[in-house]
Protein backbone atom coordinates (compact mmCIF):
# COMPACT_ATOMS: atom_id res chain seq x y z
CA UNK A 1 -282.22 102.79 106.07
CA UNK A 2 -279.46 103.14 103.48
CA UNK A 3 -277.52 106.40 102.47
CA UNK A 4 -280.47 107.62 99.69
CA UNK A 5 -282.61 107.86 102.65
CA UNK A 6 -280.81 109.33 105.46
CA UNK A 7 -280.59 112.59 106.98
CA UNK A 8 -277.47 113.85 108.49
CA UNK A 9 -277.21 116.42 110.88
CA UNK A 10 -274.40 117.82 112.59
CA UNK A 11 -274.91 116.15 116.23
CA UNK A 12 -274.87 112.67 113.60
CA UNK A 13 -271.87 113.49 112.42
CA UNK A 14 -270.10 114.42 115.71
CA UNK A 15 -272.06 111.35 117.41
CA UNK A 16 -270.67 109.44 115.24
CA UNK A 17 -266.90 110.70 114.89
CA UNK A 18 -266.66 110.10 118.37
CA UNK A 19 -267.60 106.24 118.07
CA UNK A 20 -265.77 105.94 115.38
CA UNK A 21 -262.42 107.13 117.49
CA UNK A 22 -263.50 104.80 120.34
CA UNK A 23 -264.10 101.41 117.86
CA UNK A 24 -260.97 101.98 116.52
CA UNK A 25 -258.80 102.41 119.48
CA UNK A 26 -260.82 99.07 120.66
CA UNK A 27 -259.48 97.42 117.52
CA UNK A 28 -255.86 98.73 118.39
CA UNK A 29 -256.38 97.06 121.65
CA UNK A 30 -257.52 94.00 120.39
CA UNK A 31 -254.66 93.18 117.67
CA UNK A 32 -252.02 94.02 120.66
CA UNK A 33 -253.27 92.67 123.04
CA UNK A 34 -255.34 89.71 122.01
CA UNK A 35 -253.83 87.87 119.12
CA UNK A 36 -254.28 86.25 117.05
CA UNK A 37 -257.89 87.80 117.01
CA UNK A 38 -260.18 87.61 113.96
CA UNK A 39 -263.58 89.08 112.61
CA UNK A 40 -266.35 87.28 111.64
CA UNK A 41 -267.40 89.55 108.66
CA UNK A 42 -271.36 88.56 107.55
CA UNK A 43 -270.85 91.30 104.55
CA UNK A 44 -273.68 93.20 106.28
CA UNK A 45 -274.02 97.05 106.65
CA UNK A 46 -272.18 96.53 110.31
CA UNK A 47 -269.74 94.48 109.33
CA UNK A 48 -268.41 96.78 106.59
CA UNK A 49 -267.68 99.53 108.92
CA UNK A 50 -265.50 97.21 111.04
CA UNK A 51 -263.95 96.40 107.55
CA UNK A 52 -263.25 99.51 106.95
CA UNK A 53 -262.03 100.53 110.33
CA UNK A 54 -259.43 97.33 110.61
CA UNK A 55 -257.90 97.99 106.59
CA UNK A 56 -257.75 101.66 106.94
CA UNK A 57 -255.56 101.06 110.25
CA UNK A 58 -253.84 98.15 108.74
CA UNK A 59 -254.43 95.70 111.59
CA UNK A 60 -253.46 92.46 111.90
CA UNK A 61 -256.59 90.75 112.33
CA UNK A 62 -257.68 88.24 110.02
CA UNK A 63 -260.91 88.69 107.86
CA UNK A 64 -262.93 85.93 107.42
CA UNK A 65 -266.54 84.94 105.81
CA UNK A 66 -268.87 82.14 106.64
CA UNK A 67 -270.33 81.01 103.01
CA UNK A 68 -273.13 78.70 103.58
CA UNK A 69 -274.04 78.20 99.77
CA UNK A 70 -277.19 79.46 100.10
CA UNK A 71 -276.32 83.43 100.15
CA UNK A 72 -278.26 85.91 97.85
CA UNK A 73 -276.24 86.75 94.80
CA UNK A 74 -276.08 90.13 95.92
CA UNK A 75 -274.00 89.33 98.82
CA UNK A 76 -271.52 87.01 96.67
CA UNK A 77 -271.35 90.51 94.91
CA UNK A 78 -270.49 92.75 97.16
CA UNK A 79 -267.76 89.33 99.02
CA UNK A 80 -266.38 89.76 95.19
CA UNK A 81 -266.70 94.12 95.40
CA UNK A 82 -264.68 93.93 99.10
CA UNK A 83 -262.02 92.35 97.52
CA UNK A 84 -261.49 94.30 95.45
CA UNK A 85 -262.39 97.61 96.98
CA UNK A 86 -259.82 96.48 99.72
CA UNK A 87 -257.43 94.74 98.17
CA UNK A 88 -258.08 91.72 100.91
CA UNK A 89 -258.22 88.30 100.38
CA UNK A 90 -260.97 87.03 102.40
CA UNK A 91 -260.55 83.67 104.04
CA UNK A 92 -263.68 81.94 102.70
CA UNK A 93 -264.90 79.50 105.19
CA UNK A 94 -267.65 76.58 103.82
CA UNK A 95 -269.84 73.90 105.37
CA UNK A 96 -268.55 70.58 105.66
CA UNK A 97 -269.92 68.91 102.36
CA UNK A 98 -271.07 65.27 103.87
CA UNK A 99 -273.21 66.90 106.52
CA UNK A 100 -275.13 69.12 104.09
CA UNK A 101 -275.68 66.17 102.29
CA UNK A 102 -277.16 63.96 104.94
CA UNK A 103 -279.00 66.67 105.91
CA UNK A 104 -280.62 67.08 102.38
CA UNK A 105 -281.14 63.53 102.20
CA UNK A 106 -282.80 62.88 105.65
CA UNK A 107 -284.91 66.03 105.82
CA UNK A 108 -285.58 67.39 102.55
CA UNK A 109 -283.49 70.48 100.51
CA UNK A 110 -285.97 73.43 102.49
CA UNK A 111 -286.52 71.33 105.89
CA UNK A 112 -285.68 74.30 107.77
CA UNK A 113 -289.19 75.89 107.46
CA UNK A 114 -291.19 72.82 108.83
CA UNK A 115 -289.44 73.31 112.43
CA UNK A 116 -287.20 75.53 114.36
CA UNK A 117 -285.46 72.30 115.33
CA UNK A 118 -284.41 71.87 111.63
CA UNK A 119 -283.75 75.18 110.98
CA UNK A 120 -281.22 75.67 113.66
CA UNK A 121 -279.78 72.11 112.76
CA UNK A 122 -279.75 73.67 109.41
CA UNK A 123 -278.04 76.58 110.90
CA UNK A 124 -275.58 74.41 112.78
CA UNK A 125 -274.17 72.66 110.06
CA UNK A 126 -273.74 75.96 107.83
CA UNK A 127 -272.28 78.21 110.04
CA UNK A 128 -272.07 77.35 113.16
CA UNK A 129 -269.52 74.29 112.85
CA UNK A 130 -267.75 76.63 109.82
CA UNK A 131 -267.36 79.10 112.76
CA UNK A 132 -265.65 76.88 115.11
CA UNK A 133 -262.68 75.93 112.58
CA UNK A 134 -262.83 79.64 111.76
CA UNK A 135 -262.07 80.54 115.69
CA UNK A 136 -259.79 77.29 116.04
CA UNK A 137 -256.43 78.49 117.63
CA UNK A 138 -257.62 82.30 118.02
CA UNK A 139 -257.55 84.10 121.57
CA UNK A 140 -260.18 86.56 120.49
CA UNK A 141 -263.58 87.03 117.78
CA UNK A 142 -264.47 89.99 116.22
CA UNK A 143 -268.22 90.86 115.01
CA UNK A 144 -270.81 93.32 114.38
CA UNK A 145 -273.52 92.70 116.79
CA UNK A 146 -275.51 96.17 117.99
CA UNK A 147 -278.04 95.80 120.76
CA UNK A 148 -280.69 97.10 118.64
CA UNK A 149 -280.77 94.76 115.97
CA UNK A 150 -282.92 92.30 118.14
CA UNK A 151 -284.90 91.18 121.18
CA UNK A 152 -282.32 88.51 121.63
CA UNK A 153 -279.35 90.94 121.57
CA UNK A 154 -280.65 93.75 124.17
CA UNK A 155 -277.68 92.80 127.21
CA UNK A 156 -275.47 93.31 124.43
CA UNK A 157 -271.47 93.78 125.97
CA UNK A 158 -269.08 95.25 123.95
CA UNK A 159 -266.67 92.56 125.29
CA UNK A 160 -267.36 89.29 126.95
CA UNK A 161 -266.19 85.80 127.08
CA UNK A 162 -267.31 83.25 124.96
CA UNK A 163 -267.52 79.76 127.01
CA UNK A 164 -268.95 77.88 123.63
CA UNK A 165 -265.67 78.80 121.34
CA UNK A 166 -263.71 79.03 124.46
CA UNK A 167 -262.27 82.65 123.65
CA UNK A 168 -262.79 86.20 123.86
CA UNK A 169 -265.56 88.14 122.01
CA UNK A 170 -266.06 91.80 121.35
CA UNK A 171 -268.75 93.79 119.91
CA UNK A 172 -267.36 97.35 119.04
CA UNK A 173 -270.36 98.25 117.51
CA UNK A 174 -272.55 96.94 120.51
CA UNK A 175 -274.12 100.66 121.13
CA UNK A 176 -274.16 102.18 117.71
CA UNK A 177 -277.78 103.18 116.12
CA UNK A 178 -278.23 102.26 112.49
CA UNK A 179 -278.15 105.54 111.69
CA UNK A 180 -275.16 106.37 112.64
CA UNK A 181 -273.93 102.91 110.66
CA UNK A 182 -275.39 104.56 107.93
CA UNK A 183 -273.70 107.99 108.26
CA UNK A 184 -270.00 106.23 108.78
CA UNK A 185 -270.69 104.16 105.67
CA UNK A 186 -271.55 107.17 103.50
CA UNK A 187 -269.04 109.43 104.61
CA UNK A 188 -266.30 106.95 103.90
CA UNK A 189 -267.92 105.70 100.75
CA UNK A 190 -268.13 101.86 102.42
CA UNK A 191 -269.34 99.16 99.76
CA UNK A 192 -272.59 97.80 100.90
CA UNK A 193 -274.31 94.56 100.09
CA UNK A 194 -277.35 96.15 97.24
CA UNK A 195 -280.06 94.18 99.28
CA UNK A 196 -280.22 97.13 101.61
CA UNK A 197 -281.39 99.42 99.29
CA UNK A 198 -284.56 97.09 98.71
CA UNK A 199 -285.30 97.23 102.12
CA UNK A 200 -283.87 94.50 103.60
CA UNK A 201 -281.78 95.39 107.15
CA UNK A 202 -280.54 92.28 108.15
CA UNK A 203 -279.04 90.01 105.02
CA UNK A 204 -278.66 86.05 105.54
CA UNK A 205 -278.98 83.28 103.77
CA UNK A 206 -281.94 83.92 100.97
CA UNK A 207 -284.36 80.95 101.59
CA UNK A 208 -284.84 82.55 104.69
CA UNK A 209 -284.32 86.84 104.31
CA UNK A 210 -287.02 88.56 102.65
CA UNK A 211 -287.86 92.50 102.86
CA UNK A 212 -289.83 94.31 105.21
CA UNK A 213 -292.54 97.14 105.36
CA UNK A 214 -292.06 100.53 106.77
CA UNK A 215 -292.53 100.17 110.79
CA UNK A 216 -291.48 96.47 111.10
CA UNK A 217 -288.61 95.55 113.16
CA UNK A 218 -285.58 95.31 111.80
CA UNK A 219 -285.06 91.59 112.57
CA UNK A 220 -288.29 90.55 111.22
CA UNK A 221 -287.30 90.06 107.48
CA UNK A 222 -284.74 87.13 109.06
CA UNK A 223 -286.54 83.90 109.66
CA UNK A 224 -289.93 85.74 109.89
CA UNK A 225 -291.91 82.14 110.32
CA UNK A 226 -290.29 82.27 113.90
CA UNK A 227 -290.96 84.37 117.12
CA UNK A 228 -288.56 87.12 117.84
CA UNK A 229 -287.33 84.92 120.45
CA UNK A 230 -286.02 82.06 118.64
CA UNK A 231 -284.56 84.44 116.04
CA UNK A 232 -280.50 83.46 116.32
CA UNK A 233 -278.75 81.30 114.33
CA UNK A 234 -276.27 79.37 117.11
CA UNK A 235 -273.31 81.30 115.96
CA UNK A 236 -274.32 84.16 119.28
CA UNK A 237 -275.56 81.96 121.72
CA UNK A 238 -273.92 81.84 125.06
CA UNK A 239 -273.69 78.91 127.08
């Protein structure tokens, strides 16, 4: 679903007005009450509301990305188009170079589709480790999880303690349908990453995002040699 293809009606619009007011009083809360307090921003449709939401109400939590040096070109276009949309300077966050290259060298440059094992290690050393110097000193993470988006995410809290990073989390966009993402991002003209409009919901690194059909979940062009259940990364995993 992206703007071309969605219908607006007036209970949208009011549906999603009101959740708009609620995220960003949430965000108010956050930046006063939990900082220093930072958002994890993927450059996805979600994420670019929350964007939005924290610039337009000039809050002081930091922006960051997680750039794993395997993203599609379209979403180094759109990191380049925020930027400059914004005005922001995102804080660009990389893998640590020696542990990409072991990896490469012990397993092979695409090892992450002989196993789930080496696709989470894979996943480990590009974002999850990046993650952890990302939250380093912070009180509270920011990101744009909905309980929709996946059989993994359906307990989804809009706030709830992260014992891996040892910090808060919250998930303002936890109960939000993707229409109604949709709806906030056109009516406030939001930058989006041009994958979406090829059909692709959920954007990550391209070796392993492709497209889906009409009818398929919206999880399943992520990582779509894996069951639904294995289908997270390590940055979301509690525990």
């Amino acid at each position: 679903m992206t703007p071309n293809r969605l219908n607006i009606t007036p209970e949208l619009s009011a549906s999603v007005a009101a959740k708009t007011a609620q995220v960003a009083a949430l965000l108010h809360e956050i930046a006063e009450d939990w900082s220093p307090a930072v958002f994890a921003n993927s450059l996805g449709a979600e994420d670019m509301v929350l964007t939005d939401l924290i610039v337009k109400h000039k809050l002081s939590i930091e922006i960051f990305s997680l750039d794993t040096g395997r993203l599609p070109l379209e979403t180094y276009d759109l990191m380049a188009e925020v930027q400059k949309h914004y005005g922001l300077k995102l804080k660009i966050y990389f893998p640590q170079a020696s542990a990409v290259e072991n990896y490469v060298r012990d397993h092979g440059i695409n090892a992450f589709y002989d196993s789930v094992a080496l696709r989470k290690a894979c996943c480990h050393i590009r974002k999850v480790e990046p993650l952890r110097r990302a939250l380093a000193g912070k009180r509270a993470w920011i990101t744009g999880l909905r309980a929709e988006q996946a059989a993994t995410r359906g307990n989804l809290a809009v706030h709830e303690a992260d014992e891996s990073n040892g910090l808060e989390k919250f998930n303002p966009l936890a109960d939000w349908r993707e229409k109604e993402i949709w709806t906030y991002i056109q009516h406030n003209g939001v930058p989006y990453n041009a994958l979406h409009d090829k059909f692709y919901p959920s954007i990550g690194c391209a070796p392993c995002t492709r497209a889906i059909t009409p009818g398929e979940d919206i999880r399943s062009g992520r990582w779509w040699w894996e069951t639904p259940e294995s289908k997270e990364c390590g940055l979301h995993v509690k525990g």
